[in-house]
C-alpha atoms as a PDB file:
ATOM      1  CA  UNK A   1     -35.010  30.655 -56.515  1.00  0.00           C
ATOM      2  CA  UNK A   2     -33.759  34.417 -56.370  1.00  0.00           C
ATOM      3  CA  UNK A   3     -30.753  35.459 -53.785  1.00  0.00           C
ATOM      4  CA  UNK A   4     -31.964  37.536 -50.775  1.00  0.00           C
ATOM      5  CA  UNK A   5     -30.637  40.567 -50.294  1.00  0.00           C
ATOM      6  CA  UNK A   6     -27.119  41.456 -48.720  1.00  0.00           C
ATOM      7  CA  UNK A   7     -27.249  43.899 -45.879  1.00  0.00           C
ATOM      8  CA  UNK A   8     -26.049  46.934 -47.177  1.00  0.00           C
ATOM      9  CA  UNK A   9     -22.355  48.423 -45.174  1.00  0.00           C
ATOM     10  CA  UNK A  10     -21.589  44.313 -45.632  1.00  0.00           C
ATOM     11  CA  UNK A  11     -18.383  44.074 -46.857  1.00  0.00           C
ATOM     12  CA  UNK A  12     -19.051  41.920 -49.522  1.00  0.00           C
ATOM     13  CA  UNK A  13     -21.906  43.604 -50.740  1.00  0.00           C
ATOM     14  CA  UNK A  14     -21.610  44.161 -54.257  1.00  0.00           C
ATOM     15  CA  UNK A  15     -24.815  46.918 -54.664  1.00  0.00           C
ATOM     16  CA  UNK A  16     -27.005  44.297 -56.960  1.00  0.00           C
ATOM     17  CA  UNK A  17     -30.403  43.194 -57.190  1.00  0.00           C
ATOM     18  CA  UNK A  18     -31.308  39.488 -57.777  1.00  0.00           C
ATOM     19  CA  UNK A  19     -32.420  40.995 -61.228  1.00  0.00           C
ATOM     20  CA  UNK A  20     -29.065  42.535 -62.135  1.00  0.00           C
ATOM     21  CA  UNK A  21     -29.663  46.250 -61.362  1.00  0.00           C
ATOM     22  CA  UNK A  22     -28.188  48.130 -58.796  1.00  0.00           C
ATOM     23  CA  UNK A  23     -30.180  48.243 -55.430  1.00  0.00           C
ATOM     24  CA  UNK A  24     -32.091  51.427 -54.971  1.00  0.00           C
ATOM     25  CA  UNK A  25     -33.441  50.970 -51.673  1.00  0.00           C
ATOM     26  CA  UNK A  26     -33.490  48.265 -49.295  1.00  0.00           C
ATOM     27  CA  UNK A  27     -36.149  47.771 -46.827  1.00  0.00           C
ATOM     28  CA  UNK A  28     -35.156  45.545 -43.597  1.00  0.00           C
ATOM     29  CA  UNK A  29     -36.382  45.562 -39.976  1.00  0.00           C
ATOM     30  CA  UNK A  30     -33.877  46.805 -37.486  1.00  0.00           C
ATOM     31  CA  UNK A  31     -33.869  45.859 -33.259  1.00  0.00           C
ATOM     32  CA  UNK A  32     -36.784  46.505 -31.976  1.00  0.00           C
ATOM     33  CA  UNK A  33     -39.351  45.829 -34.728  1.00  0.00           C
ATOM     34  CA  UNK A  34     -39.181  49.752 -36.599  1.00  0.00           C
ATOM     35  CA  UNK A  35     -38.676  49.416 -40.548  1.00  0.00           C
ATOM     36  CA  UNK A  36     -35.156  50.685 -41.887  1.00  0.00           C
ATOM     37  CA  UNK A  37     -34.999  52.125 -45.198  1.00  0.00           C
ATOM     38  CA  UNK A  38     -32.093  52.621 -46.792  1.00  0.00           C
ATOM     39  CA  UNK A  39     -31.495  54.316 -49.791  1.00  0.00           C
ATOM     40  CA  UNK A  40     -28.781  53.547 -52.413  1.00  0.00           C
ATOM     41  CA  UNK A  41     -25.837  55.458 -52.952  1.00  0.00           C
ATOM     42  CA  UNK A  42     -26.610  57.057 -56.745  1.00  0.00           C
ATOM     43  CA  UNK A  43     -25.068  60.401 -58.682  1.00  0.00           C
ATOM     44  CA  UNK A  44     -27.339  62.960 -56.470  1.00  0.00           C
ATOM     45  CA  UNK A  45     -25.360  62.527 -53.244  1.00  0.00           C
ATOM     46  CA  UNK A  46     -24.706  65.556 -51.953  1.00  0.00           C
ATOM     47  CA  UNK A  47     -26.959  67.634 -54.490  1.00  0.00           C
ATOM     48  CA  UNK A  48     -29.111  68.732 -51.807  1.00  0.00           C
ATOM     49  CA  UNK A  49     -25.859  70.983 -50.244  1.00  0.00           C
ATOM     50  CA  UNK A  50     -25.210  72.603 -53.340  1.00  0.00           C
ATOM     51  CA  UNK A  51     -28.674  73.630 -53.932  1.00  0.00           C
ATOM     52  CA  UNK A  52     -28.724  75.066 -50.505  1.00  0.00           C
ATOM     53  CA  UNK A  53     -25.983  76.432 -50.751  1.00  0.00           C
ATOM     54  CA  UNK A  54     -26.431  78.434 -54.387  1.00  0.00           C
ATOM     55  CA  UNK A  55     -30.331  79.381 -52.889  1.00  0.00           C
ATOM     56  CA  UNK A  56     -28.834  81.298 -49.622  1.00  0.00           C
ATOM     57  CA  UNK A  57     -26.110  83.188 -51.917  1.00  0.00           C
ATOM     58  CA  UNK A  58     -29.265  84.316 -53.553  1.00  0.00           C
ATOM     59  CA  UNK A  59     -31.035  85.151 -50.277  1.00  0.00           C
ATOM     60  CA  UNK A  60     -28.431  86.976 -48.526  1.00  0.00           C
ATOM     61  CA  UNK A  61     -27.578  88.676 -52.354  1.00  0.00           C
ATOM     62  CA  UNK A  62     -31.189  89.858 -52.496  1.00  0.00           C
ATOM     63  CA  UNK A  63     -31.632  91.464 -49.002  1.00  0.00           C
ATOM     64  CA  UNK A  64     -28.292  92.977 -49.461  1.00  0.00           C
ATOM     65  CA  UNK A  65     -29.694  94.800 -52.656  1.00  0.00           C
ATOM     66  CA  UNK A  66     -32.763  95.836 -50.391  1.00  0.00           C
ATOM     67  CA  UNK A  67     -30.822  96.536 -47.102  1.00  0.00           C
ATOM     68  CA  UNK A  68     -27.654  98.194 -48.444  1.00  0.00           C
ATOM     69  CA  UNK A  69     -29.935 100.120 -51.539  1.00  0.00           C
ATOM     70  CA  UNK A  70     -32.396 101.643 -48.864  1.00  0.00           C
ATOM     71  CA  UNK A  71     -29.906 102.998 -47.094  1.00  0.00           C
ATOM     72  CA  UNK A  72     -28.338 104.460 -50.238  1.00  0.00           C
ATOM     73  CA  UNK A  73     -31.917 105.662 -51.377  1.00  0.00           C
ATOM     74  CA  UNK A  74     -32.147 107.517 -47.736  1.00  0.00           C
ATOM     75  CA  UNK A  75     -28.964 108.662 -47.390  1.00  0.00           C
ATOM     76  CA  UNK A  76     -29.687 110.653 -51.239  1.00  0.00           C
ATOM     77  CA  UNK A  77     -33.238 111.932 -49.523  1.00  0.00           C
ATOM     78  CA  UNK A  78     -30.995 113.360 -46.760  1.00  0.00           C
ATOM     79  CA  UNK A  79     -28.366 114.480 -49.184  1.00  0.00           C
ATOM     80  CA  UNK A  80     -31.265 116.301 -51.072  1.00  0.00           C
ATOM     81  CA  UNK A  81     -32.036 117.910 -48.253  1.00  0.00           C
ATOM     82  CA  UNK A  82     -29.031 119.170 -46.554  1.00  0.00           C
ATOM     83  CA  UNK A  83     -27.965 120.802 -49.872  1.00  0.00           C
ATOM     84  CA  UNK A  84     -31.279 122.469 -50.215  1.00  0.00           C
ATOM     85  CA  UNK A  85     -31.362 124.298 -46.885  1.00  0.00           C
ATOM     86  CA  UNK A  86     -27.736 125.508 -47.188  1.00  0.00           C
ATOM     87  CA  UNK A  87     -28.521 126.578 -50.768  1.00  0.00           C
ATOM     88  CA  UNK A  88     -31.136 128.484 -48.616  1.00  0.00           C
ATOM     89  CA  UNK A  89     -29.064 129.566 -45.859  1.00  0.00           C
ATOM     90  CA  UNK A  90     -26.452 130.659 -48.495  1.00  0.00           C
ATOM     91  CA  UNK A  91     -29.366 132.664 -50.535  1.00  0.00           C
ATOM     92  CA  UNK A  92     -30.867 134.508 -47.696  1.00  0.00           C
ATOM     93  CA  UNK A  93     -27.843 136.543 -47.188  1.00  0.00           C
ATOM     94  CA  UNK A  94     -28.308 139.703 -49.313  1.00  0.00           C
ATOM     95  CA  UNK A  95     -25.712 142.376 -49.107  1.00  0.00           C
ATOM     96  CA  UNK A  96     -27.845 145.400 -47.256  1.00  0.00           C
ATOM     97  CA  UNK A  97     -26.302 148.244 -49.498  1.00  0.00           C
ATOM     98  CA  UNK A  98     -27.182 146.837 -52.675  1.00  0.00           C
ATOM     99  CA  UNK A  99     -30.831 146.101 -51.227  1.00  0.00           C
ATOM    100  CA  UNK A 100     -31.117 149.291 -50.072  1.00  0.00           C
ATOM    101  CA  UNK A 101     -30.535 150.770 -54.025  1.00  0.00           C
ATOM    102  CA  UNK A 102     -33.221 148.294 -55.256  1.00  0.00           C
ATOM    103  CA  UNK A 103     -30.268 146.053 -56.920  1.00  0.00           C
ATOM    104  CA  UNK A 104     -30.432 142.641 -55.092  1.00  0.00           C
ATOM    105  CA  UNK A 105     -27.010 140.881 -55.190  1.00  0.00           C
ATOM    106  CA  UNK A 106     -25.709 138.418 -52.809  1.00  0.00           C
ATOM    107  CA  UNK A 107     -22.766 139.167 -50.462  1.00  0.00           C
ATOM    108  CA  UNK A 108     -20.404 136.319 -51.910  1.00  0.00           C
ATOM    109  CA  UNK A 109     -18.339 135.635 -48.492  1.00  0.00           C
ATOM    110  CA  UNK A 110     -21.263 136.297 -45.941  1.00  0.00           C
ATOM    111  CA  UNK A 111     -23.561 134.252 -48.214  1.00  0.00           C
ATOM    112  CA  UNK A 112     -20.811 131.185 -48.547  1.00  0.00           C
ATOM    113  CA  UNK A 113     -19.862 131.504 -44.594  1.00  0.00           C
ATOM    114  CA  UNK A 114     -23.599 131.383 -44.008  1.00  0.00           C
ATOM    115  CA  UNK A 115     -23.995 127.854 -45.986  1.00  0.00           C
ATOM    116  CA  UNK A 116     -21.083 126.602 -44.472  1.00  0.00           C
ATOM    117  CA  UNK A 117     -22.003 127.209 -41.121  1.00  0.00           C
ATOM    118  CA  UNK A 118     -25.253 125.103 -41.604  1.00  0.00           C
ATOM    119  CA  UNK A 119     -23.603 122.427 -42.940  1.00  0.00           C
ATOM    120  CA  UNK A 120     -21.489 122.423 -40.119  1.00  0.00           C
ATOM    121  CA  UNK A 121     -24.080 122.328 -37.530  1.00  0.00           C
ATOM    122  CA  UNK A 122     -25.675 119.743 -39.137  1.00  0.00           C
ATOM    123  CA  UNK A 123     -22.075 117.958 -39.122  1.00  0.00           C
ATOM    124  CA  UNK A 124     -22.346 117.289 -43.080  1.00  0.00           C
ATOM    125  CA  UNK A 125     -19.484 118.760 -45.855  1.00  0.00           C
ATOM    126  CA  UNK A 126     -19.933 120.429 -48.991  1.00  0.00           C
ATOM    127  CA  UNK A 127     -19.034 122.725 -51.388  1.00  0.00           C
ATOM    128  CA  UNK A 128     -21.290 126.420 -52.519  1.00  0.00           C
ATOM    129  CA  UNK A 129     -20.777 128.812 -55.063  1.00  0.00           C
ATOM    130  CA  UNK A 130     -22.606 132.007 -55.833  1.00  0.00           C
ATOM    131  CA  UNK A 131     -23.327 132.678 -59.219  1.00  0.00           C
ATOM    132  CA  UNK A 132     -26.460 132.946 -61.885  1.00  0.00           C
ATOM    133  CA  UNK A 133     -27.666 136.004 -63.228  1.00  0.00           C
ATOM    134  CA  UNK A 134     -27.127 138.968 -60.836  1.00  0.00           C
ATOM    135  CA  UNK A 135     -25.357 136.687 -58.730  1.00  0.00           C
ATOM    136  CA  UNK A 136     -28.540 135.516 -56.899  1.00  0.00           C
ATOM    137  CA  UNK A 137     -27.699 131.536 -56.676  1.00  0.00           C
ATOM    138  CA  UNK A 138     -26.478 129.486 -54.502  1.00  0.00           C
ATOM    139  CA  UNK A 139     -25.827 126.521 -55.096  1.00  0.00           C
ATOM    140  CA  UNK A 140     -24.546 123.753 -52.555  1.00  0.00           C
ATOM    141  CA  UNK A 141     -23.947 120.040 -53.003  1.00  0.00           C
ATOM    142  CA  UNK A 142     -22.834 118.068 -50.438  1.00  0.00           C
ATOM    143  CA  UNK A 143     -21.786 114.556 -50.269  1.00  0.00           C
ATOM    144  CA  UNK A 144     -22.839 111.872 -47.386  1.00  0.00           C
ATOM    145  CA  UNK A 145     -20.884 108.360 -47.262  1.00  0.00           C
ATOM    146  CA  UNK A 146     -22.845 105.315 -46.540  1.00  0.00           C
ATOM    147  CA  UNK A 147     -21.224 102.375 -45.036  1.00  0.00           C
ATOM    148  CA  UNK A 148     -22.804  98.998 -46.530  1.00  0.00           C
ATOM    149  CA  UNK A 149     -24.125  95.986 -44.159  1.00  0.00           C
ATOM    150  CA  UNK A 150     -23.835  93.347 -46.914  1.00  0.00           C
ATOM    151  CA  UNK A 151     -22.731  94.593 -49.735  1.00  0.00           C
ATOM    152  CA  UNK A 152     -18.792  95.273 -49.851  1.00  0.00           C
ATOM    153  CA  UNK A 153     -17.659  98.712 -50.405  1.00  0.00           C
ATOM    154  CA  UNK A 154     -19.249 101.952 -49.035  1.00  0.00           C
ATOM    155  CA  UNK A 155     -21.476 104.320 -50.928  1.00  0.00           C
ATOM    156  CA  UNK A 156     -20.855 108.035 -51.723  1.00  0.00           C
ATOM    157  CA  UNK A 157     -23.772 110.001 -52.575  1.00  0.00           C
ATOM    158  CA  UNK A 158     -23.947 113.465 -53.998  1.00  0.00           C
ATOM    159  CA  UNK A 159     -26.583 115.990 -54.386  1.00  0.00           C
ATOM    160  CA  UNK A 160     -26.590 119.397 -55.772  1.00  0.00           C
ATOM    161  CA  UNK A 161     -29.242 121.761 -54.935  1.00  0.00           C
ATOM    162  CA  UNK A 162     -30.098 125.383 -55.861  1.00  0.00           C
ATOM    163  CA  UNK A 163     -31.489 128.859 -54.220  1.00  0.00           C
ATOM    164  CA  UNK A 164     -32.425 131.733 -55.444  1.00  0.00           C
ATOM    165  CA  UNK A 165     -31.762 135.225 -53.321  1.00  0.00           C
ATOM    166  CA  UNK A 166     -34.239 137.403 -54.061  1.00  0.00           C
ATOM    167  CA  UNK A 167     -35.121 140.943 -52.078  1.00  0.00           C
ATOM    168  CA  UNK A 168     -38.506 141.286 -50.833  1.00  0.00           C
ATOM    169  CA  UNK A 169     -40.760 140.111 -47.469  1.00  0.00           C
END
């Protein structure tokens, strides 16, 4: 006749079937009539943490890339555009004598004051510099930080944009 199981959390349980193999699950009837299983203590204890803990690393990772890299991707649209309409501001400002004898030039300091003051009222920073043939571009980049959410480390982005001054309606 086989030996009946030991409670398992008895002290002198030694973890063995009545076959010789260690006891993978035990199924007893606690108070009140309910079925108790019990499940063996084997090598996977504890595997379920790790797994959840590698899988939301890779979920937080992943909408970091999408949360952090949007911004980056709209911040550069906005970048884009800031240069372009101070490039445009810059190039609109022809100097009046030189129109007036058919030889369009930009005026370099009204033309640069002219880009900087629209990058000011749109609170951005930047650099322009006249130059091209004829000096007739402008050309303005201007550089927005972007703070991260998840990612560490803020983003700089930089755009460069060009205008071209030319006389005319």
């Amino acid at each position: 006749m086989a030996k009946p199981f030991r409670a398992i959390g008895h002290p002198t349980d030694e973890r063995q079937s009545p076959i010789g193999g260690p006891i993978l699950a035990e199924v007893g009837r606690r108070r009140g009539g309910k079925r108790d299983i019990r499940v063996g203590e084997g090598n996977d204890r504890g595997s379920v943490s790790v797994f959840f803990v590698i899988i939301t690393l890779a979920v937080l990772a992943a909408a970091g890339l999408v949360v952090d890299g949007g911004r980056k991707v709209a911040a550069l649209g906005e970048a884009r555009d800031i240069a372009d309409n101070a490039a445009r501001a810059c190039a609109q400002v022809l100097d009046p004598t030189a129109s007036r004898a058919g030889d369009a030039t930009l005026d370099p300091t009204e033309a640069i004051t002219a880009g900087q003051d629209f990058l000011t009222r749109t609170g951005h920073t930047g650099s322009l510099a006249i130059g091209g043939v004829d000096n007739l571009t402008c050309t303005a980049e201007v550089r927005i930080e972007v703070n991260t959410i998840f990612l560490p480390g803020p983003y700089v982005v930089a755009s460069s944009q060009a205008a071209v001054g030319l006389p005319g309606p």
